[in-house]
Structure formats: structure tokens, C-alpha cells
N, C-alpha and C. Protein backbone atom coordinates (compact mmCIF):
# COMPACT_ATOMS: atom_id res chain seq x y z
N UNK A 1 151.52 137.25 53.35
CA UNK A 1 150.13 137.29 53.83
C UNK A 1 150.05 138.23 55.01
N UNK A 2 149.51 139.12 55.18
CA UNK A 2 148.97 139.97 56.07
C UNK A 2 148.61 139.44 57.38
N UNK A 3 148.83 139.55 58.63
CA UNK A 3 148.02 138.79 59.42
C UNK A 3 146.54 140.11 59.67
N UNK A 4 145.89 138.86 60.26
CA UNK A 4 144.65 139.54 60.59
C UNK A 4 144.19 138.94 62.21
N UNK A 5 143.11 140.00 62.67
CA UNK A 5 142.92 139.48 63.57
C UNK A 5 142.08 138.17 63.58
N UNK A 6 142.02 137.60 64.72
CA UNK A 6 141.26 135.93 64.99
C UNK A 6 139.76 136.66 64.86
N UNK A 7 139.08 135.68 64.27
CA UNK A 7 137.24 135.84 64.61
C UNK A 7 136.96 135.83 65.94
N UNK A 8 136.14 137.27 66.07
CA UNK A 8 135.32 137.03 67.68
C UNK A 8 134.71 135.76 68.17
N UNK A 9 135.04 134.79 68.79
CA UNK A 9 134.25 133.85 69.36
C UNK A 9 132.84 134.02 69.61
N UNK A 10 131.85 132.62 69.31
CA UNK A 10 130.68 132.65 69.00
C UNK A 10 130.28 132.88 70.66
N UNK A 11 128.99 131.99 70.61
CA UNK A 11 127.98 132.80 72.27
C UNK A 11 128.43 131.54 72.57
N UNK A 12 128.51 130.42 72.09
CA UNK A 12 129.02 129.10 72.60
C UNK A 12 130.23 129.22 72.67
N UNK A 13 131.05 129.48 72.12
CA UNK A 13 132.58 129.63 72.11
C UNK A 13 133.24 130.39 73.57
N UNK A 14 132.27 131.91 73.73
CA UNK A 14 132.61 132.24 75.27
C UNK A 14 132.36 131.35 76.18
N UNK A 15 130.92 130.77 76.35
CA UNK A 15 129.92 130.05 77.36
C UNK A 15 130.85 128.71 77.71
N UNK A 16 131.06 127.78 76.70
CA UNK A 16 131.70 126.50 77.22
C UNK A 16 132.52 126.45 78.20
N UNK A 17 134.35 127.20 78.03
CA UNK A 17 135.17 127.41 79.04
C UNK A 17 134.14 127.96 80.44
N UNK A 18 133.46 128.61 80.58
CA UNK A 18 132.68 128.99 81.69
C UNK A 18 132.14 127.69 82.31
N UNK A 19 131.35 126.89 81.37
CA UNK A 19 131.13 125.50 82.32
C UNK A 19 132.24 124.49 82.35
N UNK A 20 133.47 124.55 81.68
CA UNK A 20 134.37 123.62 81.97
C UNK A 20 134.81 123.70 83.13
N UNK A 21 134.97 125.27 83.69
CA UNK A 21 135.58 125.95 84.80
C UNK A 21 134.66 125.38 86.05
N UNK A 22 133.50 125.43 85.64
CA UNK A 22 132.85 124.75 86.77
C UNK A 22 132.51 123.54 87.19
N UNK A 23 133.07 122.89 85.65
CA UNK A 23 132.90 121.45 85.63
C UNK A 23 131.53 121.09 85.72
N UNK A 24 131.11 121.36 84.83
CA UNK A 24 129.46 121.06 84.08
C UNK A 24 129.83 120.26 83.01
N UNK A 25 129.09 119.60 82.96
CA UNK A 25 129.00 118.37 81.53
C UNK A 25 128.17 118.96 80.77
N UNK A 26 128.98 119.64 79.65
CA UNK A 26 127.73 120.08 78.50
C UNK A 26 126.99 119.31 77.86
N UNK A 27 127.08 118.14 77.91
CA UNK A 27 126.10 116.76 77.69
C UNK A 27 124.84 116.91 78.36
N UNK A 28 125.26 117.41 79.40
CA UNK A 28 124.17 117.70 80.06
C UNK A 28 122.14 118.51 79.61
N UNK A 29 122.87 119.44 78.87
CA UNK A 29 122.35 120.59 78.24
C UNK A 29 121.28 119.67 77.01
N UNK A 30 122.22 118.83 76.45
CA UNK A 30 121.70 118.33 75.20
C UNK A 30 120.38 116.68 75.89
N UNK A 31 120.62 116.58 77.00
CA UNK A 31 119.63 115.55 77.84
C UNK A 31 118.54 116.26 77.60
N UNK A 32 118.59 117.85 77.84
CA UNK A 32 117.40 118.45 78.51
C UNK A 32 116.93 118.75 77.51
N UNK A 33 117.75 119.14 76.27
CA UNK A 33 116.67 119.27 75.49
C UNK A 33 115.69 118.50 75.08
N UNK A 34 116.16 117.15 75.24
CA UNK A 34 115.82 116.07 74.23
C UNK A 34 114.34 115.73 75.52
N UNK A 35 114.70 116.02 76.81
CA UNK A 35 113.29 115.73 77.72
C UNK A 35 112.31 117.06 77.28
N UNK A 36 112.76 118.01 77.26
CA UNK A 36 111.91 118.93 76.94
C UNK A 36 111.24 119.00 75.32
N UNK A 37 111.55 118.24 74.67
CA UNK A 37 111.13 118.01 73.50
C UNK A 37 110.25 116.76 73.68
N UNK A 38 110.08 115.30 74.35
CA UNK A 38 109.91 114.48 74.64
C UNK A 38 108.37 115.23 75.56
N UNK A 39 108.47 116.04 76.28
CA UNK A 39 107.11 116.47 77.32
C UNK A 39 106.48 117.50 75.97
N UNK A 40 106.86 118.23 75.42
CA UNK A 40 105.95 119.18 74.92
C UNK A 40 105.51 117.83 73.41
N UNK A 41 106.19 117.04 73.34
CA UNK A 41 105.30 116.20 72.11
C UNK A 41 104.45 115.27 72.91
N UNK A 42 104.75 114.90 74.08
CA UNK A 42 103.50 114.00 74.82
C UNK A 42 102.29 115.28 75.27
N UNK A 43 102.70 116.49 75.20
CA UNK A 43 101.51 117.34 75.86
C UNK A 43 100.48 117.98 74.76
N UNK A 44 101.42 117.74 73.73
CA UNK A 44 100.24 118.43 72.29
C UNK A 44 99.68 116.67 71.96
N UNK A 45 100.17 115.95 72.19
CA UNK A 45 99.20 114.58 71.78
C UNK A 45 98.40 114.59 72.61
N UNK A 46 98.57 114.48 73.92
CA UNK A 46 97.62 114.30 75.12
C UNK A 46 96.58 115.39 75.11
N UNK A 47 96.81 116.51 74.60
CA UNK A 47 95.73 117.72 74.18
C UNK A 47 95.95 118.36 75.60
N UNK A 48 97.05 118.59 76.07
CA UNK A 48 97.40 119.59 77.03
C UNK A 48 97.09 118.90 78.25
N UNK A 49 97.43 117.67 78.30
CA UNK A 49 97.11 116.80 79.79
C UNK A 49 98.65 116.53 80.21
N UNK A 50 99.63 116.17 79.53
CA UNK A 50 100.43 116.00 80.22
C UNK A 50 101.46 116.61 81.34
N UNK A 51 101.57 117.79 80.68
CA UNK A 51 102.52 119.25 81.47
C UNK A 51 101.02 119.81 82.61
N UNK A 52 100.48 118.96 83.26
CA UNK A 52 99.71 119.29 84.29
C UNK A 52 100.34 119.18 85.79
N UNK A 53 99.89 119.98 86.73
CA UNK A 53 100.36 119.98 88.06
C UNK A 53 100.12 118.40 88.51
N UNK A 54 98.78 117.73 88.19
CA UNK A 54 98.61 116.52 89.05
C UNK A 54 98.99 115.68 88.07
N UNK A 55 99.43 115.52 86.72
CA UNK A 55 100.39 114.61 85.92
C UNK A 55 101.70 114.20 86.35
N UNK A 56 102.38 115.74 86.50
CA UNK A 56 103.77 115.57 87.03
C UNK A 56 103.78 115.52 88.48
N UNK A 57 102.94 115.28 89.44
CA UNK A 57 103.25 114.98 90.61
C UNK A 57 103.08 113.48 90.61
N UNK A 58 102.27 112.62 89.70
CA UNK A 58 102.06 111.31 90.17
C UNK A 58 103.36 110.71 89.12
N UNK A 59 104.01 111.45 88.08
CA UNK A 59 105.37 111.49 87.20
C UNK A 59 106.82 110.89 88.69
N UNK A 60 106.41 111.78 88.99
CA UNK A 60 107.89 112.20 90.43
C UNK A 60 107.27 111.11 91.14
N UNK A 61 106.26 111.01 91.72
CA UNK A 61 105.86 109.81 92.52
C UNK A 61 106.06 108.90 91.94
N UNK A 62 105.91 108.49 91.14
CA UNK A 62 106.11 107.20 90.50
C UNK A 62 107.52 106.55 90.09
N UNK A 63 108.46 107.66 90.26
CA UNK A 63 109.65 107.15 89.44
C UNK A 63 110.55 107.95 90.65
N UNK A 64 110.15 107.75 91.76
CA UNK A 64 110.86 108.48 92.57
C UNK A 64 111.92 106.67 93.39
N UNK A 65 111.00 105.83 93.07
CA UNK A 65 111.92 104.56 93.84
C UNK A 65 112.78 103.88 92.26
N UNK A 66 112.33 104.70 91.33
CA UNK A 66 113.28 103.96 90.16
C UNK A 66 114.76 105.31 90.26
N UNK A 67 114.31 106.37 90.58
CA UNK A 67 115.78 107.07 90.91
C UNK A 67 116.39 106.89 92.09
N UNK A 68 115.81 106.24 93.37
CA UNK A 68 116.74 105.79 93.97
C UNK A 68 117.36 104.72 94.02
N UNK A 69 116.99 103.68 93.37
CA UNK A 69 117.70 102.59 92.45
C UNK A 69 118.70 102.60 91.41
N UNK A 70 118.37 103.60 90.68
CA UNK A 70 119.49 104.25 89.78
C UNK A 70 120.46 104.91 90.42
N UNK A 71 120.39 105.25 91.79
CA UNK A 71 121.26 105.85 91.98
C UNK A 71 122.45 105.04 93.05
N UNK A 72 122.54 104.16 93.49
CA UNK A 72 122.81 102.89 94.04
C UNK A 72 123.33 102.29 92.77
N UNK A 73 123.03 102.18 91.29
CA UNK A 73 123.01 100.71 90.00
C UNK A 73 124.97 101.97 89.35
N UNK A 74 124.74 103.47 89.72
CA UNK A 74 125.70 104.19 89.33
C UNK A 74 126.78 103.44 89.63
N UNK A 75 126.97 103.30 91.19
CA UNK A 75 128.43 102.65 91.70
C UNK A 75 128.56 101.14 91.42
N UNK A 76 127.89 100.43 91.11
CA UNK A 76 127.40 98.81 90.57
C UNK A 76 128.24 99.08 88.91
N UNK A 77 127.58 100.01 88.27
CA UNK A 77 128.11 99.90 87.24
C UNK A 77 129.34 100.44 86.68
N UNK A 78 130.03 101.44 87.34
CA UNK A 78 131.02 102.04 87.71
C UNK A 78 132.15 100.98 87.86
N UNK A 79 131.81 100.01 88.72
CA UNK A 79 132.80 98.77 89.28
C UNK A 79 132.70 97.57 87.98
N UNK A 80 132.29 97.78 87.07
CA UNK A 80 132.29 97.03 85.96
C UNK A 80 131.09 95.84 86.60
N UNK A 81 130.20 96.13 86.76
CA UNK A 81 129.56 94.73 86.88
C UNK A 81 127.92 95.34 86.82
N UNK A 82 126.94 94.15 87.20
CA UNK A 82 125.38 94.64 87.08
C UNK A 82 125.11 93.91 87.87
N UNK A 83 123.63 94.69 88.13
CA UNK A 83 122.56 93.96 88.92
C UNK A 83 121.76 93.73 88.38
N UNK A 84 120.80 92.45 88.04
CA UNK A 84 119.61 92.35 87.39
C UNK A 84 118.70 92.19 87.82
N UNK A 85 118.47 91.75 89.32
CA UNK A 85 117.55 91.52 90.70
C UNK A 85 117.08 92.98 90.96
N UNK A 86 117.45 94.05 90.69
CA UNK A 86 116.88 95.03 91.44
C UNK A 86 115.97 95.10 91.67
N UNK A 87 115.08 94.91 89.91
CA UNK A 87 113.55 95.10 90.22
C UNK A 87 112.92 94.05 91.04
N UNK A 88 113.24 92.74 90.97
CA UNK A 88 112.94 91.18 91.82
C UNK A 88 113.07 91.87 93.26
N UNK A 89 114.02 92.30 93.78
CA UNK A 89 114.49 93.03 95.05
C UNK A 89 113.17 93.54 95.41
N UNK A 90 112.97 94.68 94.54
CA UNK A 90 112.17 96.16 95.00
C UNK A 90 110.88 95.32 95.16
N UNK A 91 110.32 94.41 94.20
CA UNK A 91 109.02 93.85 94.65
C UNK A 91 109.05 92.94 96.09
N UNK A 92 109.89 92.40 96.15
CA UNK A 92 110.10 91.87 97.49
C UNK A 92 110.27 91.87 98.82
N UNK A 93 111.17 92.48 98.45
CA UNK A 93 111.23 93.75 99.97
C UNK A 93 109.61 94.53 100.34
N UNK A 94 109.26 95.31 99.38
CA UNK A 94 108.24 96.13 98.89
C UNK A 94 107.09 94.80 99.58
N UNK A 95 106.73 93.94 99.08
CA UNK A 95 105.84 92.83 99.80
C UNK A 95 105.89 92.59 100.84
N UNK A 96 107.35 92.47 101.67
CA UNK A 96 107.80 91.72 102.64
C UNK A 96 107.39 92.93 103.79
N UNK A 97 107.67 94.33 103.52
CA UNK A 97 106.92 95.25 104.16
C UNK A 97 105.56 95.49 104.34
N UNK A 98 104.93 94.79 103.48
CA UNK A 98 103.35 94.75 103.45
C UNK A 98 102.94 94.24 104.22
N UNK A 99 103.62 92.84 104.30
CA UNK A 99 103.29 91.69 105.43
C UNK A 99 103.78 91.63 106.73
N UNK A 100 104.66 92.81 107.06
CA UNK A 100 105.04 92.56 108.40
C UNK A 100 104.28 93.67 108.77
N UNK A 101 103.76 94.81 108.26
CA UNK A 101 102.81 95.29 108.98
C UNK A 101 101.38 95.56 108.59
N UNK A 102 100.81 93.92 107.87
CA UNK A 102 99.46 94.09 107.82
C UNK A 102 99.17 92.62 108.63
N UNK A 103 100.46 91.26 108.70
CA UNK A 103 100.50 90.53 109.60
C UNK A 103 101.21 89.95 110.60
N UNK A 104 102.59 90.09 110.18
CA UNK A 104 103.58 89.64 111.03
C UNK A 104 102.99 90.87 112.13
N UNK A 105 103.58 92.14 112.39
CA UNK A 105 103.44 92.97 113.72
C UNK A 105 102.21 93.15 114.38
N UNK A 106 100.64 93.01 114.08
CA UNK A 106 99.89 92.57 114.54
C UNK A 106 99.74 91.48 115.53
N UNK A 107 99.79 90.11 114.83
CA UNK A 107 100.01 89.05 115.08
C UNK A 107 101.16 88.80 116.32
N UNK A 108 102.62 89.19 115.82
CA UNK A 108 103.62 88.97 117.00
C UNK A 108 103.16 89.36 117.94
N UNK A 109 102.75 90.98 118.32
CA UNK A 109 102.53 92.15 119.47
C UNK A 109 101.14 92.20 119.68
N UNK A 110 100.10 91.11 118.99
CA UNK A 110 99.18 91.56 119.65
C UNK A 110 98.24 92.87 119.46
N UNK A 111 98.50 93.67 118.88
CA UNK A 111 98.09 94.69 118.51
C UNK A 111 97.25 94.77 116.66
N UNK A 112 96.33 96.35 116.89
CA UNK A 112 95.89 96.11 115.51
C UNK A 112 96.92 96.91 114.88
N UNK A 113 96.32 97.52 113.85
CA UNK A 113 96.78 98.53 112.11
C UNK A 113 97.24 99.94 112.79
N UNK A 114 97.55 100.32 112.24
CA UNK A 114 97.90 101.79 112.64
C UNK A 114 98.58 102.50 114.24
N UNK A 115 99.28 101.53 114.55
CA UNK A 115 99.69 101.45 115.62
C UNK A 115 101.05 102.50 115.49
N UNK A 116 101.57 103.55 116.47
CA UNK A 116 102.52 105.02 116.26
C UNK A 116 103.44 104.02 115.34
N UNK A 117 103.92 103.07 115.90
CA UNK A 117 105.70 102.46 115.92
C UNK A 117 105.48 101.39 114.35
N UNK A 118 104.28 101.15 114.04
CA UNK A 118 104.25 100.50 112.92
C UNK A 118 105.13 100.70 111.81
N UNK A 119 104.48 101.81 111.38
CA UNK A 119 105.46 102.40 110.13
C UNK A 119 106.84 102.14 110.21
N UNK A 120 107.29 102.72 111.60
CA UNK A 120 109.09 102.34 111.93
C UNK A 120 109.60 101.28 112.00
N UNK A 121 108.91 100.10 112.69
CA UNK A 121 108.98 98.87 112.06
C UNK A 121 109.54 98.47 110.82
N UNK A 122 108.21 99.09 110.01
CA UNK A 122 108.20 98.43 108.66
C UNK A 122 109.52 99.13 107.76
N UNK A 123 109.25 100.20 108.29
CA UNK A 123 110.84 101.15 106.85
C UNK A 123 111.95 100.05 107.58
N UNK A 124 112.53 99.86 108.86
CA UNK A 124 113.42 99.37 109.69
C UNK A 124 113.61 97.69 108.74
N UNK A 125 112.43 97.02 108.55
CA UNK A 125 112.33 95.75 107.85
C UNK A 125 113.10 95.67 106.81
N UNK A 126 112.49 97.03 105.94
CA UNK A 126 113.10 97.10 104.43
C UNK A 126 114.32 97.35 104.28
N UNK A 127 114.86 97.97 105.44
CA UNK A 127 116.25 98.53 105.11
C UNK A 127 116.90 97.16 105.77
N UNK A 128 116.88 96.44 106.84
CA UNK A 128 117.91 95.76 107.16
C UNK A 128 117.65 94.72 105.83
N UNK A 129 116.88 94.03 105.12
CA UNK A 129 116.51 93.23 103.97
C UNK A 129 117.17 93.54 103.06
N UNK A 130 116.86 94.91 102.91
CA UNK A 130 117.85 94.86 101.32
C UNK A 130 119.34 95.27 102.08
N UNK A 131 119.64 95.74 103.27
CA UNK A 131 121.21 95.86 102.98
C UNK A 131 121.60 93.86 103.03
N UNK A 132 120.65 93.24 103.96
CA UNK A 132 121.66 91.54 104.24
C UNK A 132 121.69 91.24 102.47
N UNK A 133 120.32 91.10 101.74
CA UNK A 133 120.69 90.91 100.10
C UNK A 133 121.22 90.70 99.60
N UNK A 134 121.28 92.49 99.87
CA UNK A 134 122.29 92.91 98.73
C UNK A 134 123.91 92.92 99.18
N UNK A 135 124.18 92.69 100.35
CA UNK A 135 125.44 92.40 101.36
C UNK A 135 125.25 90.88 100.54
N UNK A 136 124.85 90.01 100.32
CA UNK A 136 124.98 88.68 100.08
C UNK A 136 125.51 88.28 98.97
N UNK A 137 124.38 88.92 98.10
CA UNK A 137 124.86 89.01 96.47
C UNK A 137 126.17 89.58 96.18
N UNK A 138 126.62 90.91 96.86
CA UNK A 138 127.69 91.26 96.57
C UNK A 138 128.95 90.74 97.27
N UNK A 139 128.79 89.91 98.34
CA UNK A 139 129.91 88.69 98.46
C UNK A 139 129.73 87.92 97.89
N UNK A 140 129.15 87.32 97.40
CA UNK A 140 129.61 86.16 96.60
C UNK A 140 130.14 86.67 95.15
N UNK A 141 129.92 87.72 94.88
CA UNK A 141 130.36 88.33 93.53
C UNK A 141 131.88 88.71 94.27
N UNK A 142 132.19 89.49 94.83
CA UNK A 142 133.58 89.94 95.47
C UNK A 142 134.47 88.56 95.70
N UNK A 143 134.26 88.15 96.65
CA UNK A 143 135.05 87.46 97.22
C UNK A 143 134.82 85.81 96.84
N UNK A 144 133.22 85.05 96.23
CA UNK A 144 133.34 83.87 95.20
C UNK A 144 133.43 83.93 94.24
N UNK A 145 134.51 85.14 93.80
CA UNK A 145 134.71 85.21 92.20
C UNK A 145 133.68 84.57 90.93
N UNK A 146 132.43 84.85 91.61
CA UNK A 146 131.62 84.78 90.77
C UNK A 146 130.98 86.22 89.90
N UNK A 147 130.77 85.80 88.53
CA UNK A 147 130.24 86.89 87.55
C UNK A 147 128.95 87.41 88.06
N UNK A 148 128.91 88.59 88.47
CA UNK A 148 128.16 89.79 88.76
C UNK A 148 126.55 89.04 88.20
N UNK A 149 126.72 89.18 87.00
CA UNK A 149 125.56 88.58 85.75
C UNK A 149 125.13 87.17 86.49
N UNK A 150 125.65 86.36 86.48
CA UNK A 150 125.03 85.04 87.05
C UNK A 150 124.32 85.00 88.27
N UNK A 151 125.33 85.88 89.14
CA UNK A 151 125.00 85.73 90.46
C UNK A 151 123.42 86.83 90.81
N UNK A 152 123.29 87.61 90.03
CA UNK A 152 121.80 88.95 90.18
C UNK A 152 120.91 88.08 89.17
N UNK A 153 121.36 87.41 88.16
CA UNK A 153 120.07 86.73 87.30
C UNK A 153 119.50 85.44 88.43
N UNK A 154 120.72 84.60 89.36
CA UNK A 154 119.72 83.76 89.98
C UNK A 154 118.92 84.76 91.33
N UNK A 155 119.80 85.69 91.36
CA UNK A 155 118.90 86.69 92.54
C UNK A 155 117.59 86.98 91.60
N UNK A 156 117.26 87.40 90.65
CA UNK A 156 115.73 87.99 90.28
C UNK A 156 115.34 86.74 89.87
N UNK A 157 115.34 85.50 90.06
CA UNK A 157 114.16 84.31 89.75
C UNK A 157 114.07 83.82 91.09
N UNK A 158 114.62 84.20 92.13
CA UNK A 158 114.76 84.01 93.37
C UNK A 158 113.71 84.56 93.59
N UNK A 159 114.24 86.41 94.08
CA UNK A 159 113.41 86.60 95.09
C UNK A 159 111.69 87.00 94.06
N UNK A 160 111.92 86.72 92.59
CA UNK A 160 111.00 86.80 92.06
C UNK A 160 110.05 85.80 92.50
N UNK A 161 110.07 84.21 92.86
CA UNK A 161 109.60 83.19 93.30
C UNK A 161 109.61 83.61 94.58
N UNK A 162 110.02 84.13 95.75
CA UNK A 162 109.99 84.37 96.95
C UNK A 162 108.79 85.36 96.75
N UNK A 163 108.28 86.31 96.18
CA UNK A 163 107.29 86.94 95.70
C UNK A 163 105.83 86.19 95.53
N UNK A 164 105.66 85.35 94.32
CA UNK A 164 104.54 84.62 94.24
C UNK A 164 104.09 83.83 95.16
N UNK A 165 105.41 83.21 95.80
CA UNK A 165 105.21 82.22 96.95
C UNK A 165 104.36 82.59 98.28
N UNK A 166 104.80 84.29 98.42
CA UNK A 166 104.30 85.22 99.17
C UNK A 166 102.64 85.57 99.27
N UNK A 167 102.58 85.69 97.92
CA UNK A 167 101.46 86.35 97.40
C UNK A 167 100.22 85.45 97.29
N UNK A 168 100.42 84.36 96.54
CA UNK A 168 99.95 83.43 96.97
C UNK A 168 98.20 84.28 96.09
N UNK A 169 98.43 84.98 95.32
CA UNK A 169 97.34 85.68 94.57
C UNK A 169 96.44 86.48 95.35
N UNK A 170 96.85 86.82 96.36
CA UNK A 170 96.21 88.18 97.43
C UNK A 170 96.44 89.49 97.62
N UNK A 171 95.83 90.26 97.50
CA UNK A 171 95.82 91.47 98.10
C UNK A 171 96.12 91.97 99.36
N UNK A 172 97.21 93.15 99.50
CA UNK A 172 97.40 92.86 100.98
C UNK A 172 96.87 94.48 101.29
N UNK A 173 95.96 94.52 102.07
CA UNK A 173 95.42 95.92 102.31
C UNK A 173 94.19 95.79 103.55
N UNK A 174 94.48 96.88 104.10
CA UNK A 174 95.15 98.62 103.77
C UNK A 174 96.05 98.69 104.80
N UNK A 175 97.11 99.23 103.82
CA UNK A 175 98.45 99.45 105.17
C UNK A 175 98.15 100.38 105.75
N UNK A 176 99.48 100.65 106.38
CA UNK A 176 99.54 101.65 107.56
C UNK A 176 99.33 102.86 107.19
N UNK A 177 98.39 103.89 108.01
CA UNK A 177 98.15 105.09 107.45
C UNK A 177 99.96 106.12 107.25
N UNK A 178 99.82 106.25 107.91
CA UNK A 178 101.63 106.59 108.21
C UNK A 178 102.34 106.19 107.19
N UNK A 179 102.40 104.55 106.89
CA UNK A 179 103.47 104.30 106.13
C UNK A 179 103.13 104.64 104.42
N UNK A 180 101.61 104.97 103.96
CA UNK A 180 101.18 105.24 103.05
C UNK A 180 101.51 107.13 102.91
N UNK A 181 102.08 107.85 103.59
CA UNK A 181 102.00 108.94 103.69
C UNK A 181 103.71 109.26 103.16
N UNK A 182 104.24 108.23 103.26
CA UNK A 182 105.98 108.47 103.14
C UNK A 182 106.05 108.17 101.73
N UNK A 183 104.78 107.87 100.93
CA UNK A 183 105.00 107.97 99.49
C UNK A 183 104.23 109.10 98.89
N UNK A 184 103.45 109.80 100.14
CA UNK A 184 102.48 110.45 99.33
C UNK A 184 101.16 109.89 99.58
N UNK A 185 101.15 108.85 99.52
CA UNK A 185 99.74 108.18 99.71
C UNK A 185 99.37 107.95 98.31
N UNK A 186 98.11 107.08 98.45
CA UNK A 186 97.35 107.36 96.85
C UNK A 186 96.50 108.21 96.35
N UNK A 187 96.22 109.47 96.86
CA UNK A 187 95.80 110.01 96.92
C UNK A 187 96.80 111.15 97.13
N UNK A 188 98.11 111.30 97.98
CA UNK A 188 98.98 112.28 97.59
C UNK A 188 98.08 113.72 98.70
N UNK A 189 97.72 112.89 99.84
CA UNK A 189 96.83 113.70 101.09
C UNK A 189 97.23 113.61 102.44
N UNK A 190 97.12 114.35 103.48
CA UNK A 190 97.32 114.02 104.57
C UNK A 190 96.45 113.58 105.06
N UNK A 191 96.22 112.78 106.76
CA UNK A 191 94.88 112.47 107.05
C UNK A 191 94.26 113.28 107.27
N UNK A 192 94.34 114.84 107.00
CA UNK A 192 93.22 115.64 107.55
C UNK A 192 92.62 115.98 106.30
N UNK A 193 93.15 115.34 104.63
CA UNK A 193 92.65 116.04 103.48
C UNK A 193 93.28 117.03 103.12
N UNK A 194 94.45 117.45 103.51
CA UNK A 194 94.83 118.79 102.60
C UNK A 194 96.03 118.28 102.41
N UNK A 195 96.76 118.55 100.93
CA UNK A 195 97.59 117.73 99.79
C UNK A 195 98.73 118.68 100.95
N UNK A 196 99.92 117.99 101.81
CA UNK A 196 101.09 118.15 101.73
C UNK A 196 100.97 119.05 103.17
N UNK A 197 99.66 118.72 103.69
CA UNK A 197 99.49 119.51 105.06
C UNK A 197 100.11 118.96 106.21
N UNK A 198 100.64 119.36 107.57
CA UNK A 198 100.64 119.01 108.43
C UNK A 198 100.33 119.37 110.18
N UNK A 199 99.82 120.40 109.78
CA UNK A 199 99.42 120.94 110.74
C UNK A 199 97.87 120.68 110.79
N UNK A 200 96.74 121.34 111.77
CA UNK A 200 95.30 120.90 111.94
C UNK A 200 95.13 121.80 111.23
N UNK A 201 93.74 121.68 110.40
CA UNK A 201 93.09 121.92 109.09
C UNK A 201 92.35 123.08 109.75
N UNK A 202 91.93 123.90 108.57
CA UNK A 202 91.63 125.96 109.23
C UNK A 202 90.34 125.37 108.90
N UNK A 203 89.45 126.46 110.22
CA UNK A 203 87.81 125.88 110.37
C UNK A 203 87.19 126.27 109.27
């Protein structure tokens, strides 16, 4: 048999070693298609509403506290175990911030709504809350050799009931101007009206 030369390598055949080298997950590639196929079939149903500037900004807003949850659930699940409280968590905390600065910090200090230090307060609330938590839940999973699963399912009927108990079927409004601004607001405005402004508004 004759030898011959090898077949030129395809456009994928060069390209791959190039992202191995950089350590890219070509998995990666095949996600995007499947989102980019996923938006252009929601945008020809929607009749060209979905791939809009103010669609995908309230898109990112909206799922901007479910990716930082996901990104925290990575090392949870990594360690072989789960959390099932997260979402129970996020409403809770999320409440428990409502109420310390539409009544608890009022009330304690004497003061009304919109006060500079409010907002700092309130982020300050949420964060020491969910680290004691979730510091709690995850000792007793570590060190009371208890199953991950048992111990986050009685956490989300927990602080899920710590919720209603809260709520008590009320509305809690209107928060802090400030602290409505660290999501965007609902409206996705500054207080002077211009989307993402911060400086004083041109005459």
C-alpha cells in the first residue's frame, strides 16, 4: 500500500486544540447556541418584543439575584450536597430587609424613610442574616453529620413560615429611595429621571 498523505484537518479540527490550550469548555459553545435559538424563537412568537432593549434589561434585572445564588449553590454542589432553602432564604431575608427599614429603623432611631444611613443599614441586615443561616445550616450539616437534604428542606418550611408569620398578608411600602436604586428601581431610574444617571440632570 502506498502511503499517502493524512487529510487536511477540518475548521473544527484546527480551532479545538486552540481552546483546549486556553482551556475553554467547548460545551460551552453548544449552551449558546441552544440560548440563541431559545431568544430568536421567543422573539418571532412575541412578534419582535422579546430581543428588545427594555425586555432584556428587566431579563438581567430579574435574574440577576437568581445568578447570584447560583453562584454560591456551585460550591454547595461541588461538595456533594444541596440546598433547598435558598429560595425560603431569599424571600426572607428579602422581607426581613423590608421591615427593618420601613419599621424596625424608624421606630428604634426615631427617625423617618429615606434617611442617608438607611439603605446601609438594611444591605448590612441582609448580609449578616444570611451569612448566621447559612453559617447554621451548614454546621449542622458539617459537623451534626446530618444529610445536607434534611437539614435545607426543614430550613425552607422554616424560614418559609418565618415569612407568612411576617407578612401577616401586608404590603410593605415604599422603601428606601436608595435602597430601591441598588436594583435598579422599578422603574430602572434615578431620582432625577434619567435611566442610569448620576450626576444633576442638563437644563
Amino acid at each position: 500500500m502506498g502511503g499517502g498523505s493524512a487529510p487536511a484537518p477540518g475548521v473544527l479540527g484546527r480551532v479545538t486544540p486552540i481552546f483546549r490550550s486556553a482551556e475553554v469548555d467547548t460545551r460551552l459553545f453548544g449552551l449558546i447556541a441552544a440560548l440563541a435559538i431559545i431568544w430568536i424563537g421567543f422573539n418571532i412568537t412575541s412578534g419582535g418584543d422579546f430581543l428588545t432593549p427594555r425586555n432584556l434589561w428587566n431579563l438581567s434585572v430579574q435574574s440577576a439575584s437568581i445568578g447570584i445564588m447560583a453562584t454560591g449553590m456551585v460550591l454547595v454542589i461541588v461538595s456533594r450536597n444541596i440546598d433547598l432553602s435558598v429560595g425560603s432564604m431569599l424571600g426572607f431575608i428579602g422581607y426581613t430587609m423590608a421591615m427593618a427599614q420601613i419599621t424596625w429603623i424608624p421606630q428604634t432611631l426615631g427617625v423617618g424613610l429615606n434617611e442617608p444611613y438607611t439603605w446601609i443599614i438594611t444591605v448590612l441586615v441582609g448580609l449578616v442574616l444570611g451569612a448566621i443561616i447559612g453559617g447554621l445550616q451548614g454546621f449542622v450539616t458539617a459537623y451534626g453529620a446530618v444529610p445536607s437534604f434534611i437539614v435545607t428542606l426543614g430550613g425552607l418550611l422554616v424560614w418559609r413560615g418565618l415569612i407568612f408569620s411576617y407578612a401577616q398578608g401586608q404590603t410593605l411600602a415604599p422603601l428606601d429611595t436608595t435602597f430601591r436604586m441598588l436594583g435598579g428601581g422599578p422603574t430602572g431610574r434615578s431620582a432625577n429621571g434619567r435611566a442610569g444617571s448620576s450626576g444633576p440632570s442638563a437644563a
